[in-house]
PDB file of N, CA and C in Angstrom:
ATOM      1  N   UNK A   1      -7.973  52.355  35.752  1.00  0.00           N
ATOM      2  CA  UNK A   1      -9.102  51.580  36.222  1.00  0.00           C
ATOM      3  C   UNK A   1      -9.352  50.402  35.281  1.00  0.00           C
ATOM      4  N   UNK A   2      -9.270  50.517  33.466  1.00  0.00           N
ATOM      5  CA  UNK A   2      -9.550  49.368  32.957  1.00  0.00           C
ATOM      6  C   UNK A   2      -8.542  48.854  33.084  1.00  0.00           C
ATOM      7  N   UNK A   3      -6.869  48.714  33.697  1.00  0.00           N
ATOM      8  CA  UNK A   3      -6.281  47.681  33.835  1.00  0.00           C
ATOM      9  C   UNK A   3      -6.315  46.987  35.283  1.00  0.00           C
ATOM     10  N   UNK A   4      -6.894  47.886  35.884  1.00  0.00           N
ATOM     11  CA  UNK A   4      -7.108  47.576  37.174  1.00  0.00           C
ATOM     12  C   UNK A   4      -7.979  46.067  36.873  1.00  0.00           C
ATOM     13  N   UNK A   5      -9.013  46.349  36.111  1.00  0.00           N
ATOM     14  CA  UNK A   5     -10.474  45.432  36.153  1.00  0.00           C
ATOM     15  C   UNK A   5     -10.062  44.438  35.244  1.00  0.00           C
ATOM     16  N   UNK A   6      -8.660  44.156  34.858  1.00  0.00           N
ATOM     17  CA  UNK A   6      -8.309  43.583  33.678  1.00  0.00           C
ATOM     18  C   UNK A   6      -7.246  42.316  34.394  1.00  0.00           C
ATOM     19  N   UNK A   7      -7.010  42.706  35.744  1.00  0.00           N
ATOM     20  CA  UNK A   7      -6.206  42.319  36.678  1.00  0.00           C
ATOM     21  C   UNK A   7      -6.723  41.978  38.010  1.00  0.00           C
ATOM     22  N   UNK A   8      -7.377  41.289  38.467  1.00  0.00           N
ATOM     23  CA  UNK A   8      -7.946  41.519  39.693  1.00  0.00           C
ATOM     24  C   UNK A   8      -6.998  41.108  40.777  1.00  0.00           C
ATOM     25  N   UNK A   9      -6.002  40.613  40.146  1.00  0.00           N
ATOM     26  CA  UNK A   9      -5.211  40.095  41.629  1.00  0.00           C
ATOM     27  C   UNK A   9      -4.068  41.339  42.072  1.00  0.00           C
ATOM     28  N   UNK A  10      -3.826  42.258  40.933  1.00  0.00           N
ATOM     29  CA  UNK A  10      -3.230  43.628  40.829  1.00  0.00           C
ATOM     30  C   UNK A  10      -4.387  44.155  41.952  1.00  0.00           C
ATOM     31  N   UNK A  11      -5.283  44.108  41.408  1.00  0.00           N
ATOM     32  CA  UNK A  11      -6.175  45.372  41.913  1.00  0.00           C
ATOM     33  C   UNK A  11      -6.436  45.163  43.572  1.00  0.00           C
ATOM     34  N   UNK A  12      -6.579  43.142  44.245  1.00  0.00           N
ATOM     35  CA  UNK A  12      -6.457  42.577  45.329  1.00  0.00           C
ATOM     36  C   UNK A  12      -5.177  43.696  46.343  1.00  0.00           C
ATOM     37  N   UNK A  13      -3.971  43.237  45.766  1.00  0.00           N
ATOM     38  CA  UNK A  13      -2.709  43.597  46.690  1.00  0.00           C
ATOM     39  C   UNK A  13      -2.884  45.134  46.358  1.00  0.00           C
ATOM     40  N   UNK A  14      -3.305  46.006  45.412  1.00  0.00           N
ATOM     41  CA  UNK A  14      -3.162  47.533  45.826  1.00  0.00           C
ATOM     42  C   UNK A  14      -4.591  47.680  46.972  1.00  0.00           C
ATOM     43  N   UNK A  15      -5.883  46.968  47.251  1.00  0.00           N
ATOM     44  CA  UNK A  15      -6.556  46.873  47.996  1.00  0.00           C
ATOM     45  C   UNK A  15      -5.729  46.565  49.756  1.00  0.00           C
ATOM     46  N   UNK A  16      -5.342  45.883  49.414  1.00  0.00           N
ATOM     47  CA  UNK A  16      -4.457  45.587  51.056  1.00  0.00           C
ATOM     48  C   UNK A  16      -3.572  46.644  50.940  1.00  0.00           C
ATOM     49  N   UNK A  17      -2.902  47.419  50.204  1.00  0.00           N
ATOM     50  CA  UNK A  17      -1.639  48.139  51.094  1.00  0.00           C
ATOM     51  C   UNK A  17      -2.599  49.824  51.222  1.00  0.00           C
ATOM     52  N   UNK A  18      -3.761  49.576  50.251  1.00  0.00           N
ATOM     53  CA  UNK A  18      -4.595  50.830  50.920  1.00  0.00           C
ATOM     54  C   UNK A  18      -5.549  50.612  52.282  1.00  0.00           C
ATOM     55  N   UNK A  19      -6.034  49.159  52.320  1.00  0.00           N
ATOM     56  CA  UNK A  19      -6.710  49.388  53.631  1.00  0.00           C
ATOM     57  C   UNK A  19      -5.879  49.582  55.060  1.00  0.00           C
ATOM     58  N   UNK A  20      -4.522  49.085  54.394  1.00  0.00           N
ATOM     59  CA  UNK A  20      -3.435  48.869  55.566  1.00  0.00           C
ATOM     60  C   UNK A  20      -2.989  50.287  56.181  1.00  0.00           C
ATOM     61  N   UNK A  21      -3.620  51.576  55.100  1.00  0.00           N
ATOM     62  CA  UNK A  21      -3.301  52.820  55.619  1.00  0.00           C
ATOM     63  C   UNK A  21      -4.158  53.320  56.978  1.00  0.00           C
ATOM     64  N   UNK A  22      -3.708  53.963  58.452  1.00  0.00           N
ATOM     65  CA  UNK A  22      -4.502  54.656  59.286  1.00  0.00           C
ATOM     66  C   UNK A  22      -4.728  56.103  58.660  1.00  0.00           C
ATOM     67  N   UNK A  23      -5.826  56.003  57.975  1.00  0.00           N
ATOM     68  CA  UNK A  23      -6.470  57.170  57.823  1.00  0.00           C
ATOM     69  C   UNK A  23      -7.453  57.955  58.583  1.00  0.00           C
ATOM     70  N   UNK A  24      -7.455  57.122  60.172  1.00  0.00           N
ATOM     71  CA  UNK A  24      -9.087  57.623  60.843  1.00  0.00           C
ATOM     72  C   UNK A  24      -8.899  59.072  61.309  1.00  0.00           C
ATOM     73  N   UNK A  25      -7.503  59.297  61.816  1.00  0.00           N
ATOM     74  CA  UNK A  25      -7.562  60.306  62.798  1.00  0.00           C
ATOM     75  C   UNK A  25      -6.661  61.861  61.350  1.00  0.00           C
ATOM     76  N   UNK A  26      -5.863  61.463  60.823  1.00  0.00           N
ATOM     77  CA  UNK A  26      -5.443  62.569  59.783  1.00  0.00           C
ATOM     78  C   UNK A  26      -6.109  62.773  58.632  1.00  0.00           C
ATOM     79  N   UNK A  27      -6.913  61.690  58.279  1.00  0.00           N
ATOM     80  CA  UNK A  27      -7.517  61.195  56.531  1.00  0.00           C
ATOM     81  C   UNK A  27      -6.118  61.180  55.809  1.00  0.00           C
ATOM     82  N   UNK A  28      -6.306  61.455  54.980  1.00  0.00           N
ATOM     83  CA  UNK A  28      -5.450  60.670  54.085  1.00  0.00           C
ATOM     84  C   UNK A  28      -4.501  62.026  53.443  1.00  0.00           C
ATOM     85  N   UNK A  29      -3.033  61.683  53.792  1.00  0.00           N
ATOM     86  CA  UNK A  29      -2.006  62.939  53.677  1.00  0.00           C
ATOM     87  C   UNK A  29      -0.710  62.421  52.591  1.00  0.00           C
ATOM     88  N   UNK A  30      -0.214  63.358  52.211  1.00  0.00           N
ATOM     89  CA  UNK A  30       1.112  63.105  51.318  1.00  0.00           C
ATOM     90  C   UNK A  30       1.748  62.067  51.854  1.00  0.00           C
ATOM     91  N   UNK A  31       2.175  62.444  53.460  1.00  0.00           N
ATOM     92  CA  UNK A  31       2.969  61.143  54.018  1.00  0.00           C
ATOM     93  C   UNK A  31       2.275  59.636  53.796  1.00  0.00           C
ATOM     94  N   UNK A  32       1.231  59.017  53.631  1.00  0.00           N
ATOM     95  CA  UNK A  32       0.303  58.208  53.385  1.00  0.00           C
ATOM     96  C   UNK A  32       1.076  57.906  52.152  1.00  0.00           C
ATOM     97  N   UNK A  33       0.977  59.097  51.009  1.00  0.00           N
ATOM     98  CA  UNK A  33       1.024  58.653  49.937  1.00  0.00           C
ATOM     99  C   UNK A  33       2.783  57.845  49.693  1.00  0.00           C
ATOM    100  N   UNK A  34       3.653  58.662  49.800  1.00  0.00           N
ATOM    101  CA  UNK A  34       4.926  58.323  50.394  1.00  0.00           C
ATOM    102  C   UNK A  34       5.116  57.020  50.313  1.00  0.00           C
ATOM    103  N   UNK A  35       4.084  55.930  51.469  1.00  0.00           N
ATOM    104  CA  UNK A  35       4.689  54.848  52.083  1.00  0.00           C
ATOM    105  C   UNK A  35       3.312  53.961  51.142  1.00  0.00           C
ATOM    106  N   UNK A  36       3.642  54.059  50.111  1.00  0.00           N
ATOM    107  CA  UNK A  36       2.633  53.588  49.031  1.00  0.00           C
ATOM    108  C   UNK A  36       3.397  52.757  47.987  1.00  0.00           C
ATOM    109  N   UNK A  37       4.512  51.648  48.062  1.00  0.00           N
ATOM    110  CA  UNK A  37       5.254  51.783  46.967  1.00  0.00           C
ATOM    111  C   UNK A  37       3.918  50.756  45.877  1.00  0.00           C
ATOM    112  N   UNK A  38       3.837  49.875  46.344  1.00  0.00           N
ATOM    113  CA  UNK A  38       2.805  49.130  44.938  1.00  0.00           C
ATOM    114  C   UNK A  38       1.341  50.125  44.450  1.00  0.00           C
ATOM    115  N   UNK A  39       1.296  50.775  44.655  1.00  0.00           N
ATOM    116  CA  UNK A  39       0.620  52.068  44.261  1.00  0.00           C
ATOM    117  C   UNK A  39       1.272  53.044  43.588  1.00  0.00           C
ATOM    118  N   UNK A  40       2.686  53.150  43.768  1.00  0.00           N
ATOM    119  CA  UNK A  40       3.627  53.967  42.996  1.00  0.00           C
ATOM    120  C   UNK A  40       3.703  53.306  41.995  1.00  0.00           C
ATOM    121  N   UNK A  41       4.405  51.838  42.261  1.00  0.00           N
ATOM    122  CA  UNK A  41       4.394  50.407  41.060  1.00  0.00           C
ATOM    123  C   UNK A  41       3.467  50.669  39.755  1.00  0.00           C
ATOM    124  N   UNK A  42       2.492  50.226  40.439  1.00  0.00           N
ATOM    125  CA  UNK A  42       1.332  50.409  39.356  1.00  0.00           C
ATOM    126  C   UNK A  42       0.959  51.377  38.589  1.00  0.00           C
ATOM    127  N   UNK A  43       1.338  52.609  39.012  1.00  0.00           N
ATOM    128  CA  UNK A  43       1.205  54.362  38.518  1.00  0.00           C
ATOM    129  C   UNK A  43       2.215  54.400  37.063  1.00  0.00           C
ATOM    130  N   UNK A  44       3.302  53.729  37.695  1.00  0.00           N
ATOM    131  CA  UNK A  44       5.156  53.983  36.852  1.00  0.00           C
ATOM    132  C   UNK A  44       4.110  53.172  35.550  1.00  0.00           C
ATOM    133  N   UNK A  45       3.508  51.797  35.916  1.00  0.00           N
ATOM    134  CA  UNK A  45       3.475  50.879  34.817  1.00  0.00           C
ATOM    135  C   UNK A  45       2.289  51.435  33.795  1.00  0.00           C
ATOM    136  N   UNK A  46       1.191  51.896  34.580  1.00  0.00           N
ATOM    137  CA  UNK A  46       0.479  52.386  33.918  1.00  0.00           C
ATOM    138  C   UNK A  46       0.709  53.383  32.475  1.00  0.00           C
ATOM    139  N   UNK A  47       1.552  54.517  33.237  1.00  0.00           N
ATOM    140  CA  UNK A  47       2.524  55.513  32.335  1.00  0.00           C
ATOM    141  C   UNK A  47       3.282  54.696  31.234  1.00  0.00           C
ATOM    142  N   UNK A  48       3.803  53.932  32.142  1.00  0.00           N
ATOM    143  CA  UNK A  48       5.022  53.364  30.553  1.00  0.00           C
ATOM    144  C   UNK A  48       4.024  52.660  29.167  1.00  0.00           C
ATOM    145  N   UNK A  49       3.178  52.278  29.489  1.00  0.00           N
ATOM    146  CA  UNK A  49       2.321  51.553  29.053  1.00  0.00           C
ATOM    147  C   UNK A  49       1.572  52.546  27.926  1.00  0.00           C
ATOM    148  N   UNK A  50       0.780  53.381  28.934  1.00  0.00           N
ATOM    149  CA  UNK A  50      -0.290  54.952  28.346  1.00  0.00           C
ATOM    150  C   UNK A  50       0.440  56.006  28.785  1.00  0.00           C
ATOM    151  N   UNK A  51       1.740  57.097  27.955  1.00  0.00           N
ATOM    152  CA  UNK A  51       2.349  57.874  28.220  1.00  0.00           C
ATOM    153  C   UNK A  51       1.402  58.793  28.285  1.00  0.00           C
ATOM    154  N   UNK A  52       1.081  60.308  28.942  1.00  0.00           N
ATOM    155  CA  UNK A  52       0.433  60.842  28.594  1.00  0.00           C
ATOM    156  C   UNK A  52       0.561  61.978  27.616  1.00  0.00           C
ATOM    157  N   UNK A  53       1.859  61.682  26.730  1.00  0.00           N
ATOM    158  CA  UNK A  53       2.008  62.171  25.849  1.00  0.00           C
ATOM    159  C   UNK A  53       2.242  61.181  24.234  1.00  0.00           C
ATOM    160  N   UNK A  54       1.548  61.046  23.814  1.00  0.00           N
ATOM    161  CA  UNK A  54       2.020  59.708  22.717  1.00  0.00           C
ATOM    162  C   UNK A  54       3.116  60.220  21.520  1.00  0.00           C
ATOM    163  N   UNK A  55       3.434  61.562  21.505  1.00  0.00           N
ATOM    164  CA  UNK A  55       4.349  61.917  20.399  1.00  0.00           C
ATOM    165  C   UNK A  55       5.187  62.630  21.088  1.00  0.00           C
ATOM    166  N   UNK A  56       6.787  62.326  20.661  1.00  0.00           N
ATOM    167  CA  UNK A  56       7.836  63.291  21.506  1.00  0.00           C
ATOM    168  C   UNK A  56       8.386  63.685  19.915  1.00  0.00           C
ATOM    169  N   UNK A  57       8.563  65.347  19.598  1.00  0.00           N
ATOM    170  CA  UNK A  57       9.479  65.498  18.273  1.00  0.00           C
ATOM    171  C   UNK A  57      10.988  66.060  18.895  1.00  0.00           C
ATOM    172  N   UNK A  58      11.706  65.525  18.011  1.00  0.00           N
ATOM    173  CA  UNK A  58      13.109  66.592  18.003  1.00  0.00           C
ATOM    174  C   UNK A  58      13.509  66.601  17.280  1.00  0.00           C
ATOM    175  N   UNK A  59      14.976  68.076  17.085  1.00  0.00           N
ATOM    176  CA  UNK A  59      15.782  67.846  15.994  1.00  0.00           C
ATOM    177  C   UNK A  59      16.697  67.461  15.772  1.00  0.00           C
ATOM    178  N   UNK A  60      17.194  66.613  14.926  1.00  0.00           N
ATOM    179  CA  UNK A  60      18.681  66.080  14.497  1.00  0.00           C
ATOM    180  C   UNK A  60      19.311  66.915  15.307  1.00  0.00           C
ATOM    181  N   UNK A  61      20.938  66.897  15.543  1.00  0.00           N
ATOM    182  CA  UNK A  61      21.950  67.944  15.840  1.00  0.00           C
ATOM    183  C   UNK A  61      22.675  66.748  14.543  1.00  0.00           C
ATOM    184  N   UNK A  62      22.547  65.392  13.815  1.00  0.00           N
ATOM    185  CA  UNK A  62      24.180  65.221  13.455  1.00  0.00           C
ATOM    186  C   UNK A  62      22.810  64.869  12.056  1.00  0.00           C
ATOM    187  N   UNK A  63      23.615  63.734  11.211  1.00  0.00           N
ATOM    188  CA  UNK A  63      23.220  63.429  10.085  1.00  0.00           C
ATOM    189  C   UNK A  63      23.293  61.814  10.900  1.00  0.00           C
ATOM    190  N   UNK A  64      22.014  61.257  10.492  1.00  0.00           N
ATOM    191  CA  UNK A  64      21.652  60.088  11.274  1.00  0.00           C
ATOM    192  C   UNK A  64      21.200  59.031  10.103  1.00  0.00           C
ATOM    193  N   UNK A  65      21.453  57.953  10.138  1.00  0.00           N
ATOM    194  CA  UNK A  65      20.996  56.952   9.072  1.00  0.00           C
ATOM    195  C   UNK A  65      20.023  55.699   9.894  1.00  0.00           C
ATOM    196  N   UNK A  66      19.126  55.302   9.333  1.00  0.00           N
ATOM    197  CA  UNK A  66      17.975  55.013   9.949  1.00  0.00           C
ATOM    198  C   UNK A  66      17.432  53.818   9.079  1.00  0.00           C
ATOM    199  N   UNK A  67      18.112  52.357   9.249  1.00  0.00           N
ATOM    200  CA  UNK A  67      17.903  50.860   8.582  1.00  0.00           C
ATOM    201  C   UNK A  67      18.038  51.940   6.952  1.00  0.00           C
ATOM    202  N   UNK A  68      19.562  52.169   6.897  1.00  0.00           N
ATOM    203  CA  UNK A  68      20.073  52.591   5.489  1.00  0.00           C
ATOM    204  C   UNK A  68      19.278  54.040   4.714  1.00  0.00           C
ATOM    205  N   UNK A  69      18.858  54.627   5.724  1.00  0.00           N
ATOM    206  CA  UNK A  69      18.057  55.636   4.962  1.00  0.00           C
ATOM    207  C   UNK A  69      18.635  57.180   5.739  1.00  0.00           C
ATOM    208  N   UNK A  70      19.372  58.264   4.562  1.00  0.00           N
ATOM    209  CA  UNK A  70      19.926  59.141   5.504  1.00  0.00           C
ATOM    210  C   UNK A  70      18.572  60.257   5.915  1.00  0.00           C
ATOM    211  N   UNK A  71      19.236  60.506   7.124  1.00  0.00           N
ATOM    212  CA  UNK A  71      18.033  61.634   7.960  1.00  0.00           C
ATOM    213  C   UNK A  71      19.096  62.387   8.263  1.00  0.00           C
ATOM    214  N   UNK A  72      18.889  64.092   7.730  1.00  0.00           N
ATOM    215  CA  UNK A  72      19.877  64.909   7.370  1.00  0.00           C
ATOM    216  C   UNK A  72      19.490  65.892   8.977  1.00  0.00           C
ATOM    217  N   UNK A  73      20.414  66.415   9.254  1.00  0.00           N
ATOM    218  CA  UNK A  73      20.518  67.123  10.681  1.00  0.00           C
ATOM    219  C   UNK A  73      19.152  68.140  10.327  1.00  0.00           C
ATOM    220  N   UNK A  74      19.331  68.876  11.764  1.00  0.00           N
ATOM    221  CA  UNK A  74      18.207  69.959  11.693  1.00  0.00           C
ATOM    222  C   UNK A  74      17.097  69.970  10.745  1.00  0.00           C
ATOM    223  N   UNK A  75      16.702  68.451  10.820  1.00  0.00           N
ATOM    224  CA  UNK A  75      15.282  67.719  10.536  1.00  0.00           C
ATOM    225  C   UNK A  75      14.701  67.679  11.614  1.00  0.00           C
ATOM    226  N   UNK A  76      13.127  68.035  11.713  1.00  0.00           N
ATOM    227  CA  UNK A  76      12.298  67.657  13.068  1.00  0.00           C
ATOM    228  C   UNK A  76      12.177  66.331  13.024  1.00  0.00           C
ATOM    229  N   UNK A  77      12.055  65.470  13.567  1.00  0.00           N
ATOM    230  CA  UNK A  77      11.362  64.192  13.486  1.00  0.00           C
ATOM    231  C   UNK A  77      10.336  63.851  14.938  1.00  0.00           C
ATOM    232  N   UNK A  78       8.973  63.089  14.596  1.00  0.00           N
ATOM    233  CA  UNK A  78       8.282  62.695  15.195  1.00  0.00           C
ATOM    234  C   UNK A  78       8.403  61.229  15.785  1.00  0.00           C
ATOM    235  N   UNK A  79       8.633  60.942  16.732  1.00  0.00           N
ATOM    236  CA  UNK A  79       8.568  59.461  17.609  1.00  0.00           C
ATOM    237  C   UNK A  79       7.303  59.138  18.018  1.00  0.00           C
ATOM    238  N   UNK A  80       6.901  58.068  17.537  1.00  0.00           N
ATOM    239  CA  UNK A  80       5.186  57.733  18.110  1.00  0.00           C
ATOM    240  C   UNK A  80       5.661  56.746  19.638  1.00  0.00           C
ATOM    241  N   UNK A  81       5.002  57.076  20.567  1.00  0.00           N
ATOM    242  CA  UNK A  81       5.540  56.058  22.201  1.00  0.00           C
ATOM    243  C   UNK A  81       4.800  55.610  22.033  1.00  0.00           C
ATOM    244  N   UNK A  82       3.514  55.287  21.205  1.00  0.00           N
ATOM    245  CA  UNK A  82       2.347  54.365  21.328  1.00  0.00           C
ATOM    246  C   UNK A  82       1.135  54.157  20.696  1.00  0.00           C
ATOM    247  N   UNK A  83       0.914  53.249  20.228  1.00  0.00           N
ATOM    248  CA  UNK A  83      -0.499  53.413  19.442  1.00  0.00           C
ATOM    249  C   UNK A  83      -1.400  52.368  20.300  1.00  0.00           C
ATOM    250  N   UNK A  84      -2.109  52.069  20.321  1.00  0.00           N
ATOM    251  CA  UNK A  84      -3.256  52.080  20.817  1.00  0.00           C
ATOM    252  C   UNK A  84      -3.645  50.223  20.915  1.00  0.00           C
ATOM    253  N   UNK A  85      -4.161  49.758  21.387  1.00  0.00           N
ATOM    254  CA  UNK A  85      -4.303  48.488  20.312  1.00  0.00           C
ATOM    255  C   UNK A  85      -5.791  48.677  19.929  1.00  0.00           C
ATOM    256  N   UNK A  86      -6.411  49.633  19.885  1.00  0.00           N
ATOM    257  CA  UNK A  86      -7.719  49.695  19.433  1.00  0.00           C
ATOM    258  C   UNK A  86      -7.875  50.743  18.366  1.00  0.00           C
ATOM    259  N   UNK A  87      -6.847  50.620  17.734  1.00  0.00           N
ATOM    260  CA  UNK A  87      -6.915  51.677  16.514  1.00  0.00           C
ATOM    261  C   UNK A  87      -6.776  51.094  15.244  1.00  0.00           C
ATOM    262  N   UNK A  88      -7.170  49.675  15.267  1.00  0.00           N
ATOM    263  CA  UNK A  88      -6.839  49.205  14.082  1.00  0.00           C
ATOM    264  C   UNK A  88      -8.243  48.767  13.632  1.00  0.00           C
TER     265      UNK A  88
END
């Protein structure tokens, strides 16, 4: 919703391909959702953007070097997908 309101011409064209749905006689069903792609669009971008996970860990399987620095196997390591821009 705040990128929605951050975008209004985003928020315009997902307005037309929802009013463009006949919802009078079924309301509103999976198949609806289906034939939704700029609503899918916007969902994918949202995610890539705000994962809803911000940390993925794993472990080495080899011995990995990392801008000259060795990272020895069957090390956990933490990946950040995102910080925030309001965390500073």
């Amino acid at each position: 919703m705040y990128l929605l309101s951050k975008h209004p011409e985003v928020l315009a064209k997902l307005q037309v391909e929802v009013d463009g749905l006949d919802t009078e006689e079924s309301g509103f069903t999976l198949e609806h959702l289906k034939n939704m792609p700029y609503t899918k669009a916007i969902t994918k971008e949202v995610l890539r953007l705000f994962p809803t996970v911000p940390t993925n860990a794993r472990v080495l399987n080899d011995d990995t070097f990392v801008d000259g620095y060795l990272i020895p196997k069957k090390v956990s390591i933490l990946t950040q997908l995102w910080l925030s821009q309001w965390d500073n």
